[in-house]
PDB file of N, CA and C in Angstrom:
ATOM      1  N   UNK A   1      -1.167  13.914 -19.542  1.00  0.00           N
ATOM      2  CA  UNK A   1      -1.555  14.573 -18.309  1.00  0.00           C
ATOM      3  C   UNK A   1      -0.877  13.842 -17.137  1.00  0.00           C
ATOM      4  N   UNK A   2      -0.319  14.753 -16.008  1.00  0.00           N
ATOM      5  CA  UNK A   2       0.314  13.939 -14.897  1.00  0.00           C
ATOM      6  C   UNK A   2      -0.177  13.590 -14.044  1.00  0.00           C
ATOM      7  N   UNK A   3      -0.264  12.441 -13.427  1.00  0.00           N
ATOM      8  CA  UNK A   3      -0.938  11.751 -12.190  1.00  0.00           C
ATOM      9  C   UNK A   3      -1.080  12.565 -10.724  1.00  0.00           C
ATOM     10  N   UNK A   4      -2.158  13.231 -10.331  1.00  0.00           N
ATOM     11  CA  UNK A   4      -2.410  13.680  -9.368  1.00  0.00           C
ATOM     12  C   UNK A   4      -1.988  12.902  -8.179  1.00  0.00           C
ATOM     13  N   UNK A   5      -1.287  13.833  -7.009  1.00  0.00           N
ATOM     14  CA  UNK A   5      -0.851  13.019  -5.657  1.00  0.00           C
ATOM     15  C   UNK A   5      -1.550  11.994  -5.541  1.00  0.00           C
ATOM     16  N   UNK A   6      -2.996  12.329  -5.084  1.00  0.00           N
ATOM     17  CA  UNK A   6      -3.955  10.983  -4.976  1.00  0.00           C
ATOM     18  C   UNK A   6      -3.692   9.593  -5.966  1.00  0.00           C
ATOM     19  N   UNK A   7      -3.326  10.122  -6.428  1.00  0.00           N
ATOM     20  CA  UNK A   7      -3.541   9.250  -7.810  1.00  0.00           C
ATOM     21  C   UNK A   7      -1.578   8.242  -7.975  1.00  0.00           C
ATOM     22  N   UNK A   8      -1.256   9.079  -7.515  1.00  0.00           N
ATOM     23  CA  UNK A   8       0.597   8.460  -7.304  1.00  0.00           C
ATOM     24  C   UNK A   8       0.220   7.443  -6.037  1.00  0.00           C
ATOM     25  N   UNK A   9      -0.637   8.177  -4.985  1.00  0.00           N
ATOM     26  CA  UNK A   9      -0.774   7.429  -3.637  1.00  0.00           C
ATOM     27  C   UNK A   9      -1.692   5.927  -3.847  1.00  0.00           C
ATOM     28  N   UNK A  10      -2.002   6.352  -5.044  1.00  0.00           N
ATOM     29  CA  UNK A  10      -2.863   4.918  -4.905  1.00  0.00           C
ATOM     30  C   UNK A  10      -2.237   3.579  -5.748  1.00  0.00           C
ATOM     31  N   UNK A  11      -1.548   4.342  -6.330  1.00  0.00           N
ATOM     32  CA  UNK A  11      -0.593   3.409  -6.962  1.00  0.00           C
ATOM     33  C   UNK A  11       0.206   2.549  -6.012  1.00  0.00           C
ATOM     34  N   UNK A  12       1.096   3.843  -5.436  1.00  0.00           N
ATOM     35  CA  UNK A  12       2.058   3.480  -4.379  1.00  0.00           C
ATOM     36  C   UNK A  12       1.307   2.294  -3.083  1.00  0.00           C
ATOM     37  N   UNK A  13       0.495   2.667  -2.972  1.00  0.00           N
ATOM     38  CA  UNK A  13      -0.125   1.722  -2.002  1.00  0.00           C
ATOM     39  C   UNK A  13      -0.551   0.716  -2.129  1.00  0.00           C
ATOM     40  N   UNK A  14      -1.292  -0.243  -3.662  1.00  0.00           N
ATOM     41  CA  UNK A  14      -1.489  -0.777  -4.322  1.00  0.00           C
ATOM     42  C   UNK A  14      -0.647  -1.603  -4.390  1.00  0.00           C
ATOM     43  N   UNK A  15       0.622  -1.369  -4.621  1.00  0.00           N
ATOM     44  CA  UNK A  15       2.015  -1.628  -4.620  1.00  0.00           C
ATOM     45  C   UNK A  15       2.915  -2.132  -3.944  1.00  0.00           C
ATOM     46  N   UNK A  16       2.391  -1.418  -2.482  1.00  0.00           N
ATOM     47  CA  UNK A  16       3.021  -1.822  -1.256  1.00  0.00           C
ATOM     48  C   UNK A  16       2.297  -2.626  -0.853  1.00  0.00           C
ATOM     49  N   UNK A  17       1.141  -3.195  -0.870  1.00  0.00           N
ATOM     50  CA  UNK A  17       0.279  -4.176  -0.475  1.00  0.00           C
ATOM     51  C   UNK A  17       0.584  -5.926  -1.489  1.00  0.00           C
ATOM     52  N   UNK A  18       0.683  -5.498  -2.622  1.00  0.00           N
ATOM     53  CA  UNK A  18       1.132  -6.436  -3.575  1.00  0.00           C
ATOM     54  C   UNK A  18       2.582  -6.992  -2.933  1.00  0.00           C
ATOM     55  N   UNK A  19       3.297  -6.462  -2.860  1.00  0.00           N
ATOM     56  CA  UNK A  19       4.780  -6.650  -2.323  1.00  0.00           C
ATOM     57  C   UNK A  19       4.309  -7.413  -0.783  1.00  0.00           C
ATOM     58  N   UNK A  20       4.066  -6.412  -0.031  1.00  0.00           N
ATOM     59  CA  UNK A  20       3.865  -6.945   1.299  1.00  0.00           C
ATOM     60  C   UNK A  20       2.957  -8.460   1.319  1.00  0.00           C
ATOM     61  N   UNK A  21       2.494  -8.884   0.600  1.00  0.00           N
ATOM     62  CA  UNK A  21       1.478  -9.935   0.712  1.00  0.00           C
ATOM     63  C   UNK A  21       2.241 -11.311  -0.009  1.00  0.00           C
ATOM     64  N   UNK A  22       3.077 -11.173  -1.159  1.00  0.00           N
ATOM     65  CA  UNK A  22       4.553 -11.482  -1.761  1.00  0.00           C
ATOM     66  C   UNK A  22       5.133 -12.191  -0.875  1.00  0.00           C
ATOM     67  N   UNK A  23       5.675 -11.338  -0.145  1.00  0.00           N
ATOM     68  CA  UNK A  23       6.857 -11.390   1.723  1.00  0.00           C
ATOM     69  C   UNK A  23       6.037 -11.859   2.252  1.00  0.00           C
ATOM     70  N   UNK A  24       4.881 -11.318   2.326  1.00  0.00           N
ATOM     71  CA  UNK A  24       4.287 -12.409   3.917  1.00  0.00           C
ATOM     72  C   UNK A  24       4.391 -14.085   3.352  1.00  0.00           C
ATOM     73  N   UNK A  25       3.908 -14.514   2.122  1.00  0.00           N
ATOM     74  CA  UNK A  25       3.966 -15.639   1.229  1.00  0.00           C
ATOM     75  C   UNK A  25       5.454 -16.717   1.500  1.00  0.00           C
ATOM     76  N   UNK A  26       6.380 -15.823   1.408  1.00  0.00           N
ATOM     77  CA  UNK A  26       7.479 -16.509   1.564  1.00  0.00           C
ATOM     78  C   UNK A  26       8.387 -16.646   2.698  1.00  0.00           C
ATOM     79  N   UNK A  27       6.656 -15.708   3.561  1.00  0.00           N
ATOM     80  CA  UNK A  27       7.920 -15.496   5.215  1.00  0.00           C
ATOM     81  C   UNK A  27       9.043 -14.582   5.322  1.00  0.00           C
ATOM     82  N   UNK A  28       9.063 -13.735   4.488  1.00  0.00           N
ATOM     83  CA  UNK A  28      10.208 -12.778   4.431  1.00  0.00           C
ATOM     84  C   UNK A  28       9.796 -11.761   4.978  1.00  0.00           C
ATOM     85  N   UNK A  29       8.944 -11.669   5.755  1.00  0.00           N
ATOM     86  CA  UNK A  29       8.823  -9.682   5.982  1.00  0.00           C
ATOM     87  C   UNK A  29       9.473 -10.019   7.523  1.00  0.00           C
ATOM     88  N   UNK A  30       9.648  -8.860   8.119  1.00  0.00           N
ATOM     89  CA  UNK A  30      10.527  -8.824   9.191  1.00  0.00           C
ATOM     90  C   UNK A  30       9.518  -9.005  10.377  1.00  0.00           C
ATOM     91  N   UNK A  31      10.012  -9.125  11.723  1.00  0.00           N
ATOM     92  CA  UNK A  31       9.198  -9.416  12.587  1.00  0.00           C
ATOM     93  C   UNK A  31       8.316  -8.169  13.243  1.00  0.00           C
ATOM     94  N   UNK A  32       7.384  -8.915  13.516  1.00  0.00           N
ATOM     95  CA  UNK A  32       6.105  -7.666  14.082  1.00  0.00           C
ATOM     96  C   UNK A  32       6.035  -6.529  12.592  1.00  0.00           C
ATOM     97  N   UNK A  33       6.265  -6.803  11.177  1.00  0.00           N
ATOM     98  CA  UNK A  33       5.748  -5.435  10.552  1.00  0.00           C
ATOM     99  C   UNK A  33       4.611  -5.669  10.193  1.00  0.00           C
ATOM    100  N   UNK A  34       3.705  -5.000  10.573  1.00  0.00           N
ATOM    101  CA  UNK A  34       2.134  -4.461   9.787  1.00  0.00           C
ATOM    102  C   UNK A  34       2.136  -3.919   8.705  1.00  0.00           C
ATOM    103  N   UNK A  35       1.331  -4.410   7.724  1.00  0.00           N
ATOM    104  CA  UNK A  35       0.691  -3.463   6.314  1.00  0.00           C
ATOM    105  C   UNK A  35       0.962  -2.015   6.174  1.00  0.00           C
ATOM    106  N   UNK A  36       0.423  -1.681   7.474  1.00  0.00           N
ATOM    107  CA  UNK A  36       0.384   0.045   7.458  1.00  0.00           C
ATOM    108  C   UNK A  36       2.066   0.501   7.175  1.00  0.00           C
ATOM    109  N   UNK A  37       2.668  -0.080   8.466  1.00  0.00           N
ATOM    110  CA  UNK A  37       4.320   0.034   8.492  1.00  0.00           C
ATOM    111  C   UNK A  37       5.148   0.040   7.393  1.00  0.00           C
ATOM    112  N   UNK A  38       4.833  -1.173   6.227  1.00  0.00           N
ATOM    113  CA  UNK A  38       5.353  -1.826   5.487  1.00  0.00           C
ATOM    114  C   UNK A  38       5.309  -0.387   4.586  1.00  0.00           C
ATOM    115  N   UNK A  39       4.040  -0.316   4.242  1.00  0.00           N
ATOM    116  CA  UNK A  39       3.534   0.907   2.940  1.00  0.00           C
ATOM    117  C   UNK A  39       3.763   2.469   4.008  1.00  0.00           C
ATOM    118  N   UNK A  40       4.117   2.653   4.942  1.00  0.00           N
ATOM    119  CA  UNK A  40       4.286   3.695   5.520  1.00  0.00           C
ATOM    120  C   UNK A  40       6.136   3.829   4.585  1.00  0.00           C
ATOM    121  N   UNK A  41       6.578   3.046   4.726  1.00  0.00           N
ATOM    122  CA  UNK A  41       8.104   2.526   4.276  1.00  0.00           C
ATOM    123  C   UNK A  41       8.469   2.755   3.074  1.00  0.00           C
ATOM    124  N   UNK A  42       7.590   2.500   2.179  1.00  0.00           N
ATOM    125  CA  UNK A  42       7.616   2.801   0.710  1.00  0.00           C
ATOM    126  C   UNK A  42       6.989   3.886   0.230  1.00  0.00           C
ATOM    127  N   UNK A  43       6.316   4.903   0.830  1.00  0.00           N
ATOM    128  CA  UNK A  43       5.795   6.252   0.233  1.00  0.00           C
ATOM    129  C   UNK A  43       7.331   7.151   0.298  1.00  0.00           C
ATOM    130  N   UNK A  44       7.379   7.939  -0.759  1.00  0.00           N
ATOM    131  CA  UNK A  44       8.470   9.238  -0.407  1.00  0.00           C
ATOM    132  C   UNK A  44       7.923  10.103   0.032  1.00  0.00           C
ATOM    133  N   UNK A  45       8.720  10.820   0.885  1.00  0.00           N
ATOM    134  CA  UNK A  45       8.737  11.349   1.773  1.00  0.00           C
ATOM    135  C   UNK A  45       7.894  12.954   1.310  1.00  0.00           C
ATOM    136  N   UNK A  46       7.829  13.231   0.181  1.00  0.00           N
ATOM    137  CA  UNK A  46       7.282  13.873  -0.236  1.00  0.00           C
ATOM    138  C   UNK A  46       5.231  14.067  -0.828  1.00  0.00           C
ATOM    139  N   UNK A  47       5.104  12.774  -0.671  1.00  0.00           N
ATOM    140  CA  UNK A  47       3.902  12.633  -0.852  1.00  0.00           C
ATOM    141  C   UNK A  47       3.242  11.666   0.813  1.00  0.00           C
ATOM    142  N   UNK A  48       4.052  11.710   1.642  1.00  0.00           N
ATOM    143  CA  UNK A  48       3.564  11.099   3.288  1.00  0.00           C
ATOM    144  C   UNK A  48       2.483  11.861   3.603  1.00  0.00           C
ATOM    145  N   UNK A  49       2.550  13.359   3.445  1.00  0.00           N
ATOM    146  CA  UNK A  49       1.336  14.334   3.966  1.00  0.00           C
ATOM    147  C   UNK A  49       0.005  14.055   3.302  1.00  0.00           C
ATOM    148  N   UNK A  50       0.168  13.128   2.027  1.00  0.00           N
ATOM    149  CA  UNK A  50      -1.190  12.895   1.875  1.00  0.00           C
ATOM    150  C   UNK A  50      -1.498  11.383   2.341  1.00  0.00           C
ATOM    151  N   UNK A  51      -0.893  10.560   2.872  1.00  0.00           N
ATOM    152  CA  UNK A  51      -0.985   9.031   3.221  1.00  0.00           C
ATOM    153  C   UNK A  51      -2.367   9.273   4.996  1.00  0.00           C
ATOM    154  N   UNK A  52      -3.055   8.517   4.417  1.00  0.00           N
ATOM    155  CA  UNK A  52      -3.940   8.216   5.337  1.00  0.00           C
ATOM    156  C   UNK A  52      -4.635   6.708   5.691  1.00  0.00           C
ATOM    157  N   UNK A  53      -4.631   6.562   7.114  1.00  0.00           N
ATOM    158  CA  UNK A  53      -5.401   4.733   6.794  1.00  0.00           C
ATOM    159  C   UNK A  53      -6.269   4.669   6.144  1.00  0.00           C
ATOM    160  N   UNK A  54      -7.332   5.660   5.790  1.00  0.00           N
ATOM    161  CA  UNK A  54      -8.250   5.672   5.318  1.00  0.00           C
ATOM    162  C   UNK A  54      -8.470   5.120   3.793  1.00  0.00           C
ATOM    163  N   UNK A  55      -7.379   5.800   3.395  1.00  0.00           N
ATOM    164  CA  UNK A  55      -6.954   5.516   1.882  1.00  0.00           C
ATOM    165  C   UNK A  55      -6.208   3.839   1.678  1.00  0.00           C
ATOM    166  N   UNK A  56      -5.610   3.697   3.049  1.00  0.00           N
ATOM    167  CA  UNK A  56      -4.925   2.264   2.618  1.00  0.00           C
ATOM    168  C   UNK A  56      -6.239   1.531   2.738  1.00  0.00           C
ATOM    169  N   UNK A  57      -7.047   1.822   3.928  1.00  0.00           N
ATOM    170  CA  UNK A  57      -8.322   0.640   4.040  1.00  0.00           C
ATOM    171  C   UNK A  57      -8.936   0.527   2.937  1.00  0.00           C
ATOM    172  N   UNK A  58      -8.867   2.060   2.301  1.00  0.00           N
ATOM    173  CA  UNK A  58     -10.588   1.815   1.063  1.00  0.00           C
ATOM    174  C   UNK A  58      -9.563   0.826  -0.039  1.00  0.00           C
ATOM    175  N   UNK A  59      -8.063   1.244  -0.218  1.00  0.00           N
ATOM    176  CA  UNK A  59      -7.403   0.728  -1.719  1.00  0.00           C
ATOM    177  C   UNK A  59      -7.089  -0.949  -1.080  1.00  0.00           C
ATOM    178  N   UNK A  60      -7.141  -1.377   0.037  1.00  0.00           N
ATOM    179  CA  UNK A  60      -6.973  -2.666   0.503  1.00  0.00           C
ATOM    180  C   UNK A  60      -8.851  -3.187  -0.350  1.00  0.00           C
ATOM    181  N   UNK A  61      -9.781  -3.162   0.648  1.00  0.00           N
ATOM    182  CA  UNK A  61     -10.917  -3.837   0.171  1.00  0.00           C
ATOM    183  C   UNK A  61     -11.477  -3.658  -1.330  1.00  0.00           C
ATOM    184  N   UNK A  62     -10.511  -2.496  -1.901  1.00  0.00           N
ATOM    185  CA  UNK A  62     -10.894  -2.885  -3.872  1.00  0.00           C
ATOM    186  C   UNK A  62      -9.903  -3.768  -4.078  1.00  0.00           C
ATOM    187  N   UNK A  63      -8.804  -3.743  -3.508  1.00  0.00           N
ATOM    188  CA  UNK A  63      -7.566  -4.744  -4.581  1.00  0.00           C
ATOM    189  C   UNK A  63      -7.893  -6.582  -3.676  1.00  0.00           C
ATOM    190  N   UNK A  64      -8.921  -6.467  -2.692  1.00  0.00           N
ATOM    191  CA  UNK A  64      -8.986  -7.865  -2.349  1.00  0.00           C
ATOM    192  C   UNK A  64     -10.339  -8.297  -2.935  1.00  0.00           C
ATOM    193  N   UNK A  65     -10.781  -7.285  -2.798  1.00  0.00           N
ATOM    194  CA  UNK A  65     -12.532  -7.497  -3.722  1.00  0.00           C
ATOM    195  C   UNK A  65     -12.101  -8.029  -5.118  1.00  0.00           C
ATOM    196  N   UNK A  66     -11.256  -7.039  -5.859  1.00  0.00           N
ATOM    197  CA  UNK A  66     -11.111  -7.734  -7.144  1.00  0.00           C
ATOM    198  C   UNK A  66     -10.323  -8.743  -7.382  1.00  0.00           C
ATOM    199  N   UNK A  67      -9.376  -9.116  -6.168  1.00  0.00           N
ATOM    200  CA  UNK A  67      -8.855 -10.578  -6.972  1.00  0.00           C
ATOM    201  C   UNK A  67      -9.740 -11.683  -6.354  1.00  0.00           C
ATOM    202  N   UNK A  68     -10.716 -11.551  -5.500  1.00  0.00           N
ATOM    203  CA  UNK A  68     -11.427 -12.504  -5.219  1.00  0.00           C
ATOM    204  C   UNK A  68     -12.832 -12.724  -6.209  1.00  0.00           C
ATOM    205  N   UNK A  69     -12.784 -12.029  -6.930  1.00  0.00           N
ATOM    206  CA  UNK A  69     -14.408 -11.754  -7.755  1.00  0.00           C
ATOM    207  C   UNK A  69     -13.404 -13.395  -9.276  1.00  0.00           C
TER     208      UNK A  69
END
């Protein structure tokens, strides 16, 4: 069965947060970029219409909840 948009988006974001947190680690992300920016950067362009903060906030406080548990 194929992964519903939602379901690509949460990956993708998941993803872009893992990476982005990576770069911030080694000082590599560029100047002034935000989280949002970063993962705004890495969605295609085809699944953007479903990208919402909403979705980055809720998939941010599960993927920090669970590596802190």
């Amino acid at each position: 069965m194929p992964l519903s948009n939602k379901e690509k988006m949460v990956a993708l974001i998941s993803n872009g947060i893992a990476v982005y947190s990576l770069y911030q680690e080694r000082g590599s992300l560029p100047e002034n970029t935000t989280m949002f920016d970063f993962i705004l950067k890495a969605i295609p362009e085809d699944l953007k219409s479903e990208l919402n903060p909403e979705l980055i906030d809720e998939v941010f406080e599960f993927v920090s909840s669970a590596h802190s548990s």
